[in-house]
N, C-alpha and C. Protein backbone atom coordinates (compact mmCIF):
# COMPACT_ATOMS: atom_id res chain seq x y z
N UNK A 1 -6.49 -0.79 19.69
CA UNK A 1 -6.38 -1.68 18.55
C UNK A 1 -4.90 -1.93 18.27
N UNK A 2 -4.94 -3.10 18.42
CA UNK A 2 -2.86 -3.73 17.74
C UNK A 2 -2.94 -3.76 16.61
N UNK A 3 -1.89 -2.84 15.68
CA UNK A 3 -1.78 -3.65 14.62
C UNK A 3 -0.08 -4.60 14.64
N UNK A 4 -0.59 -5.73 13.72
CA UNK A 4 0.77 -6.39 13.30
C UNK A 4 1.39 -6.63 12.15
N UNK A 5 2.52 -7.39 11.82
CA UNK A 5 2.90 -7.89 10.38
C UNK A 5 3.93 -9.09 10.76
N UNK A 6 3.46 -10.10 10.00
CA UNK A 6 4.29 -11.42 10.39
C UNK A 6 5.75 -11.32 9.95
N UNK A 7 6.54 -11.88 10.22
CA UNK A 7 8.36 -12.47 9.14
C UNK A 7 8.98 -13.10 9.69
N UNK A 8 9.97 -13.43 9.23
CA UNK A 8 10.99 -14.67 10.19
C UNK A 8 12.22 -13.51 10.61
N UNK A 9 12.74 -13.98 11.83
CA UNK A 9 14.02 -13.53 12.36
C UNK A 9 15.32 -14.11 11.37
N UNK A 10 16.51 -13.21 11.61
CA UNK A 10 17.61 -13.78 10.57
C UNK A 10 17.68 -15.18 10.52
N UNK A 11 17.93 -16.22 11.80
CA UNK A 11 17.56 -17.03 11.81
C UNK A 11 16.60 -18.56 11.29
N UNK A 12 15.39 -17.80 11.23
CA UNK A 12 14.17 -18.48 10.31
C UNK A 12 12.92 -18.87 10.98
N UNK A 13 13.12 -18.52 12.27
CA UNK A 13 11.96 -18.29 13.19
C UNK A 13 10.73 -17.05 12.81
N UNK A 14 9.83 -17.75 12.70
CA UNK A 14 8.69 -17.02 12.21
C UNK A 14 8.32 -16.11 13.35
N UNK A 15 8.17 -14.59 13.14
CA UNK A 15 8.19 -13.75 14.34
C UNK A 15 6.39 -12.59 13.46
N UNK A 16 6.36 -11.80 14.75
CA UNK A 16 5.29 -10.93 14.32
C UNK A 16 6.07 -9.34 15.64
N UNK A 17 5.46 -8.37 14.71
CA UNK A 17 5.97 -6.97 15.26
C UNK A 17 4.00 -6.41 15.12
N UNK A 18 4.53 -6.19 16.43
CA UNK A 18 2.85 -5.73 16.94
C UNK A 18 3.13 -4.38 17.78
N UNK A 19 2.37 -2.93 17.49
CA UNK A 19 2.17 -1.70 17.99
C UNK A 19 1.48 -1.69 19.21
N UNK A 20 1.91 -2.50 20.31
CA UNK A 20 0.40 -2.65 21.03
C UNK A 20 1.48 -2.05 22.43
N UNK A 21 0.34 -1.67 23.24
CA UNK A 21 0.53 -1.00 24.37
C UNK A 21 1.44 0.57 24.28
N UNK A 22 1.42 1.12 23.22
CA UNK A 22 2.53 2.20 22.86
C UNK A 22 3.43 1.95 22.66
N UNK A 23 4.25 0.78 22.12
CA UNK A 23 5.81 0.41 22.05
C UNK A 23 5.46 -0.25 20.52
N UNK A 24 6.56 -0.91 19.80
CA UNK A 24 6.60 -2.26 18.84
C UNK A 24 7.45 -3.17 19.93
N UNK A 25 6.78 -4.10 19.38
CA UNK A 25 7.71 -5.24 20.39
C UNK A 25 7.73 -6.42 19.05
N UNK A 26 8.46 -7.20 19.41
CA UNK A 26 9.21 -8.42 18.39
C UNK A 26 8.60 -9.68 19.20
N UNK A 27 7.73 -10.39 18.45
CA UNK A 27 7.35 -11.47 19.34
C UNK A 27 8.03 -12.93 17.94
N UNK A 28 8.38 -13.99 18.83
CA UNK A 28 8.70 -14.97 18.18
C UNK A 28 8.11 -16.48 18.26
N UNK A 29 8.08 -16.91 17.74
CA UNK A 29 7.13 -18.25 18.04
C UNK A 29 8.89 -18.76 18.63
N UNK A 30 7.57 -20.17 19.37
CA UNK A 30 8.68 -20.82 20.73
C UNK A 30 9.38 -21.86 20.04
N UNK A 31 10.43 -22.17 20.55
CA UNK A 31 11.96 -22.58 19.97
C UNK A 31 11.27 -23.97 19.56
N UNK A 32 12.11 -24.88 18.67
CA UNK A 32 11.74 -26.28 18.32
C UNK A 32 10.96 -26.04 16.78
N UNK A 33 11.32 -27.30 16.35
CA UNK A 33 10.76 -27.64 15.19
C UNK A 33 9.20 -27.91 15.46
N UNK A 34 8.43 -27.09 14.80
CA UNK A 34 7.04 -27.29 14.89
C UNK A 34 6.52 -27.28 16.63
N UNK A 35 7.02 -26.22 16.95
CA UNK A 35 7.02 -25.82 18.18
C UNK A 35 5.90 -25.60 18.87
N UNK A 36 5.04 -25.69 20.15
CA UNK A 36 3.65 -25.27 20.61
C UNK A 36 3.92 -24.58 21.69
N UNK A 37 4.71 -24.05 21.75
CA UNK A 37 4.97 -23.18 22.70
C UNK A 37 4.77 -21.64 22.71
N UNK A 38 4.07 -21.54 21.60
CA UNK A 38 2.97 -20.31 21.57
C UNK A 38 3.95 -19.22 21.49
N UNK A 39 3.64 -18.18 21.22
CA UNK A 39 4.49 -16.72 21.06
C UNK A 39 5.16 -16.14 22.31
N UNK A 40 6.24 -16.34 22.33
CA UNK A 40 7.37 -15.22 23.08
C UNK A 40 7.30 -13.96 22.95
N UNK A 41 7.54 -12.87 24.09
CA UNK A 41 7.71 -11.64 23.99
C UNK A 41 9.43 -11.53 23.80
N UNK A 42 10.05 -11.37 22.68
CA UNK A 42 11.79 -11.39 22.65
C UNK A 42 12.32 -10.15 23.14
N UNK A 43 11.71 -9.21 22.51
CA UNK A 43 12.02 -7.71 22.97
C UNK A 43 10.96 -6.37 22.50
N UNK A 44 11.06 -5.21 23.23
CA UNK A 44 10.30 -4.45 23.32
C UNK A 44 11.37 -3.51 22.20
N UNK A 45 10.73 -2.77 21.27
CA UNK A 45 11.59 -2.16 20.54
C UNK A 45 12.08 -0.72 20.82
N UNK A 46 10.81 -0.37 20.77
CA UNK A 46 10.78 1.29 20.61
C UNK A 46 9.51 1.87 21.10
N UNK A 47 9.62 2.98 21.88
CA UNK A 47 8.06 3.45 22.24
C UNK A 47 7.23 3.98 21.10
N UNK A 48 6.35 4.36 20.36
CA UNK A 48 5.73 4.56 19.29
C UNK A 48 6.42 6.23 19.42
N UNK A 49 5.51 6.78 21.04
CA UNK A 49 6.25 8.26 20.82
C UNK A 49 7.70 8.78 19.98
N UNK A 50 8.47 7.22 20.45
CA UNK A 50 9.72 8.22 20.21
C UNK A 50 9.96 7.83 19.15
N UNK A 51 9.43 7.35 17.97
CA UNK A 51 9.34 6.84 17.00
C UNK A 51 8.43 7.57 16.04
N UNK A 52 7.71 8.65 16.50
CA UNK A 52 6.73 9.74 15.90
C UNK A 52 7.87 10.73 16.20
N UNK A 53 8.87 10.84 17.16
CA UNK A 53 9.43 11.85 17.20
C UNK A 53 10.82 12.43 16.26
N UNK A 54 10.58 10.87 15.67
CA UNK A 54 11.56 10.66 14.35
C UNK A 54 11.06 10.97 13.26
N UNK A 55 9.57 11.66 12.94
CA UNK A 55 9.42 11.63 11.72
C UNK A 55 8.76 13.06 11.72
N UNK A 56 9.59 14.17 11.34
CA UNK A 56 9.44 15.40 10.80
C UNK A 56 8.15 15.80 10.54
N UNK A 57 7.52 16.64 11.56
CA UNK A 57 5.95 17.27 11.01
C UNK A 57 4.77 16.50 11.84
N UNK A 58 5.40 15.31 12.36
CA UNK A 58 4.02 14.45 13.13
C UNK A 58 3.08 15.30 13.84
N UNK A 59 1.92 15.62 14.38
CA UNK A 59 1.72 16.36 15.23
C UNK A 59 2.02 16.06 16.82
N UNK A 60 1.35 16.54 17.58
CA UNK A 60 2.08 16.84 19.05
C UNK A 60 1.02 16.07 20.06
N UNK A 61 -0.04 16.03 19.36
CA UNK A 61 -0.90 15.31 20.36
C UNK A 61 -0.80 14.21 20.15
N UNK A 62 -0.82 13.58 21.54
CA UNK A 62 0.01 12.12 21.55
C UNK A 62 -0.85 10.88 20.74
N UNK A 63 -2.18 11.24 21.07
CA UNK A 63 -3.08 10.34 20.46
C UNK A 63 -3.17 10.30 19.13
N UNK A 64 -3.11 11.23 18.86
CA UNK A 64 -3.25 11.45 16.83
C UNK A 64 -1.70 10.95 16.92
N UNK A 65 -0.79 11.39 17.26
CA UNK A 65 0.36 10.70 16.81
C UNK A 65 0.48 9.23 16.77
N UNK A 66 0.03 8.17 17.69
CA UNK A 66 0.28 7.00 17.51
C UNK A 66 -1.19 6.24 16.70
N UNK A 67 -2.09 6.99 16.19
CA UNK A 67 -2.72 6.57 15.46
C UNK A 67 -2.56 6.71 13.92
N UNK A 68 -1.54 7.89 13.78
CA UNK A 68 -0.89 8.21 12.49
C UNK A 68 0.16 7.44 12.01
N UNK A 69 0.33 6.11 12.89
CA UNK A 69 1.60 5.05 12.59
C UNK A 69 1.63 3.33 12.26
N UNK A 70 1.74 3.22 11.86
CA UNK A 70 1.78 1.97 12.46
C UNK A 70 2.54 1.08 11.36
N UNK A 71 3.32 -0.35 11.73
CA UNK A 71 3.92 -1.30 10.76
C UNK A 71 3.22 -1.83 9.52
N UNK A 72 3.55 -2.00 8.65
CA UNK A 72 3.49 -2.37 7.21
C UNK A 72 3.77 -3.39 6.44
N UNK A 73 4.70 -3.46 7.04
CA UNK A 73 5.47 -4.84 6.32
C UNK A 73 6.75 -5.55 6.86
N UNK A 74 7.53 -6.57 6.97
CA UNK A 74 8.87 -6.80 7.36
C UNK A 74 9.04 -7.54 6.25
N UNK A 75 10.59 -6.78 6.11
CA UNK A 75 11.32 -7.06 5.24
C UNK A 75 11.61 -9.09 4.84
N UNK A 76 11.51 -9.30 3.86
CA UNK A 76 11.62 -10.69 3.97
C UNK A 76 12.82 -11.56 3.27
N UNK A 77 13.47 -10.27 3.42
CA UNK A 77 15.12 -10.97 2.98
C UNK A 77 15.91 -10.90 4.45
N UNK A 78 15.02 -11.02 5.28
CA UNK A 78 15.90 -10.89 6.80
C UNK A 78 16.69 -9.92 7.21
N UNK A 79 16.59 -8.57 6.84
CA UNK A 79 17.82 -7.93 7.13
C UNK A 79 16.72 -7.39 8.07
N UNK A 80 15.82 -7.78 8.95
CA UNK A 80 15.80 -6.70 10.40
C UNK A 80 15.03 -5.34 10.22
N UNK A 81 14.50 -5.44 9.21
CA UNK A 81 14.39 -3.91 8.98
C UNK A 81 12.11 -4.17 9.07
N UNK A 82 11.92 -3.20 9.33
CA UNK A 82 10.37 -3.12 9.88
C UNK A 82 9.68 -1.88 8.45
N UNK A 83 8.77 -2.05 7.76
CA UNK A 83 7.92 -0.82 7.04
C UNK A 83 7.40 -0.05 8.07
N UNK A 84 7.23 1.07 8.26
CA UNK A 84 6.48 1.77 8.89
C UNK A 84 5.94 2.99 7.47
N UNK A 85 4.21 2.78 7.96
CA UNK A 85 3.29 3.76 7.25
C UNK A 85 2.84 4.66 8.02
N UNK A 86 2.71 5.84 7.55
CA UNK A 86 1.96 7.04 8.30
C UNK A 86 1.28 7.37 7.51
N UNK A 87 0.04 8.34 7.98
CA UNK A 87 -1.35 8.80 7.39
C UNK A 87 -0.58 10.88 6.90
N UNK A 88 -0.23 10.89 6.03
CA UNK A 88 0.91 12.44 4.95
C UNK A 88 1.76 12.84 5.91
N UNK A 89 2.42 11.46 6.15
CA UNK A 89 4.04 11.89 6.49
C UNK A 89 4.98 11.09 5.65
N UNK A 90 4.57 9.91 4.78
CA UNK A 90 5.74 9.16 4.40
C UNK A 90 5.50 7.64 4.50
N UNK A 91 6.55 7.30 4.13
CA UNK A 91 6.66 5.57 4.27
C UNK A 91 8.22 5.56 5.02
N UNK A 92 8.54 4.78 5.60
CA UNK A 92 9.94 4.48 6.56
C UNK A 92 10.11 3.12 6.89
N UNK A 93 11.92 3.14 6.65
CA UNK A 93 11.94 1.74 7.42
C UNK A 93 12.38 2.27 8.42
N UNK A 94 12.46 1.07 9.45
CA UNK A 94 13.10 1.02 10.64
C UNK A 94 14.06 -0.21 11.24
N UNK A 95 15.21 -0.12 11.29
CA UNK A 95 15.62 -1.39 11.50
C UNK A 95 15.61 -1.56 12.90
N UNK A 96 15.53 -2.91 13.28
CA UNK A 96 15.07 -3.60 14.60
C UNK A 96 16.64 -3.72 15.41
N UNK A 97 17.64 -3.77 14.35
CA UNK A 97 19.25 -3.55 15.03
C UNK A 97 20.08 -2.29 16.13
N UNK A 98 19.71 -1.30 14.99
CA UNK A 98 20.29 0.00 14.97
C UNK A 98 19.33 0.67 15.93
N UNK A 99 18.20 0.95 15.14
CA UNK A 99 17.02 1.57 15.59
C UNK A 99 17.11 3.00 15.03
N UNK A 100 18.03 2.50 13.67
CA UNK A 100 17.92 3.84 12.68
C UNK A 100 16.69 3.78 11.80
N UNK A 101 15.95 5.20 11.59
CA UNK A 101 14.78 5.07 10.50
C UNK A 101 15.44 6.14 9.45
N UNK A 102 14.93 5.50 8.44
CA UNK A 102 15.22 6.37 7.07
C UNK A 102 13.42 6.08 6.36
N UNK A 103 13.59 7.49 5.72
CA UNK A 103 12.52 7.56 4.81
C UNK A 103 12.66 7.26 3.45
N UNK A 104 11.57 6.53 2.85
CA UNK A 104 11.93 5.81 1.60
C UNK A 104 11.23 7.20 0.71
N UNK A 105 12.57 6.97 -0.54
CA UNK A 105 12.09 8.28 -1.30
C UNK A 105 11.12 7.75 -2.26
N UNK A 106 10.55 8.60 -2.95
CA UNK A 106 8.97 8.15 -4.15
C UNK A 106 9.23 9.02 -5.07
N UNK A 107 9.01 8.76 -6.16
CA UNK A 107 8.98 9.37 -7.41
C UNK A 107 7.41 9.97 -7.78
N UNK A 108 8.02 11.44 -7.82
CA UNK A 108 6.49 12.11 -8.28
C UNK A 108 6.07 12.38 -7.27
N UNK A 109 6.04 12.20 -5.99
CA UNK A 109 5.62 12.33 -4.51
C UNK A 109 4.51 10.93 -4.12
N UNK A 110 4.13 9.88 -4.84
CA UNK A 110 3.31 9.27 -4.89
C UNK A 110 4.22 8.10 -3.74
N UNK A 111 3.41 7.09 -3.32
CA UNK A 111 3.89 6.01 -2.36
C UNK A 111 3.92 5.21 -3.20
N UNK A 112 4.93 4.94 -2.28
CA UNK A 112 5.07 3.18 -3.01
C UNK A 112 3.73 2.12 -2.66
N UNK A 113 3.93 0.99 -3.59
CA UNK A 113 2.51 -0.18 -3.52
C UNK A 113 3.28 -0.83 -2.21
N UNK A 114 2.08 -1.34 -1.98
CA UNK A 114 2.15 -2.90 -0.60
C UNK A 114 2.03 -4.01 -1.04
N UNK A 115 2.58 -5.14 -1.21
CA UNK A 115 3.72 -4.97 0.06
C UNK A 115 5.03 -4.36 -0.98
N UNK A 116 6.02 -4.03 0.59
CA UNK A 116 7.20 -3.17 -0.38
C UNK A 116 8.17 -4.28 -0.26
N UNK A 117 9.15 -4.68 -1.31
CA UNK A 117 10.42 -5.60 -1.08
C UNK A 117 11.58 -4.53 -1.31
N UNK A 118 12.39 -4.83 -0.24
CA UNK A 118 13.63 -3.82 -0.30
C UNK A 118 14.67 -4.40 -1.37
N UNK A 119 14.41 -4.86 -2.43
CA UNK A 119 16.02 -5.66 -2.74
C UNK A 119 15.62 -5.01 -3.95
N UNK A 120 16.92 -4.96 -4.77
CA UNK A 120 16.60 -4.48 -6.36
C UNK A 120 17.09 -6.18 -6.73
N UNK A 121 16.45 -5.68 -7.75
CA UNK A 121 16.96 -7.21 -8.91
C UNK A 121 17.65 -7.05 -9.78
N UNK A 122 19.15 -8.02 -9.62
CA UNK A 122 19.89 -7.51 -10.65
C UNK A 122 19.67 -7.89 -12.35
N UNK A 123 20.23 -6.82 -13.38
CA UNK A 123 19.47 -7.10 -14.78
C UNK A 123 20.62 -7.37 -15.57
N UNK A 124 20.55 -8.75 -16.49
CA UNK A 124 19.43 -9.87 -16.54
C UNK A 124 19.58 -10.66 -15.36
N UNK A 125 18.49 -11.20 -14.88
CA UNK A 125 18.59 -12.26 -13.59
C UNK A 125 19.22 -13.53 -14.28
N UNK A 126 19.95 -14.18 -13.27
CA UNK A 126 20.99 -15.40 -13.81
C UNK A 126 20.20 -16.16 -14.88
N UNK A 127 18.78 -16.16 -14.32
CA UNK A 127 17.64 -17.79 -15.29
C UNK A 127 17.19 -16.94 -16.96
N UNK A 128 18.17 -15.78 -17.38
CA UNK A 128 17.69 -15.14 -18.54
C UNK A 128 18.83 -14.85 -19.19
N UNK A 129 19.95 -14.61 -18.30
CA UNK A 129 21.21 -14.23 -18.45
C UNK A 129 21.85 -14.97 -20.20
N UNK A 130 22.50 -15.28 -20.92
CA UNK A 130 23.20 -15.83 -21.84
C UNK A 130 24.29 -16.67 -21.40
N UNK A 131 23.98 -17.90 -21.76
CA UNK A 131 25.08 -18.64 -20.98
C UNK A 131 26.12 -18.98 -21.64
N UNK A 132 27.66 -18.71 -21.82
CA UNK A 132 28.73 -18.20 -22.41
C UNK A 132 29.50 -19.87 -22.73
């Protein structure tokens, strides 16, 4: 079973990150405005293994491990970065650049809701702000 999650590349190309065959891979729809050139394979990211081997406590059997994973969300302010969910290990991003993962911290031990947006909002937002 693949799972996926759609987003656009920095760019603005609408892309999808799919767990399939044991890896994430980055697929992108084909170049051109309103393009039919169907989905590109752009790049292969990361093997799932070694991507379970990043997250503290996974277990060891390979099968429960890549069924304990999978993508969540992409970030949709473009910065590259992938959700990854696990079944009581955490929530994580992963960026598609680096191929650094960090674990997102939670208050109370509880998870965060879906979908997650990485940006804070600054307070007051400009459209509330007092205009001088």
């Amino acid at each position: 079973m693949c799972k996926y999650r759609v987003g656009e590349t920095p760019d603005g190309r609408l892309c999808l990150v799919t767990d399939g065959q044991q890896q994430l891979h980055l697929w992108v729809r084909g170049e051109g405005r309103s393009s039919d050139n169907g989905w590109l394979l752009e790049r292969r990211i990361v093997d799932l293994s070694a991507l379970c081997d990043m997250i503290p406590g996974m277990p060891s059997n390979r099968m429960l491990r890549t069924h304990c994973i999978w993508p969540t969300d992409m970030d949709a302010g473009r910065t590259g970065k992938v959700f990854i969910k696990t079944w009581g290990f955490g929530r994580y991003t992963y960026d598609l650049h680096t191929g650094k993962m960090e674990r997102l911290p939670t208050r109370s031990g509880k998870d965060y809701a879906h979908p997650v947006f990485a940006y804070s909002l600054a307070w007051p937002p400009t459209f509330l702000a007092p205009e001088d």
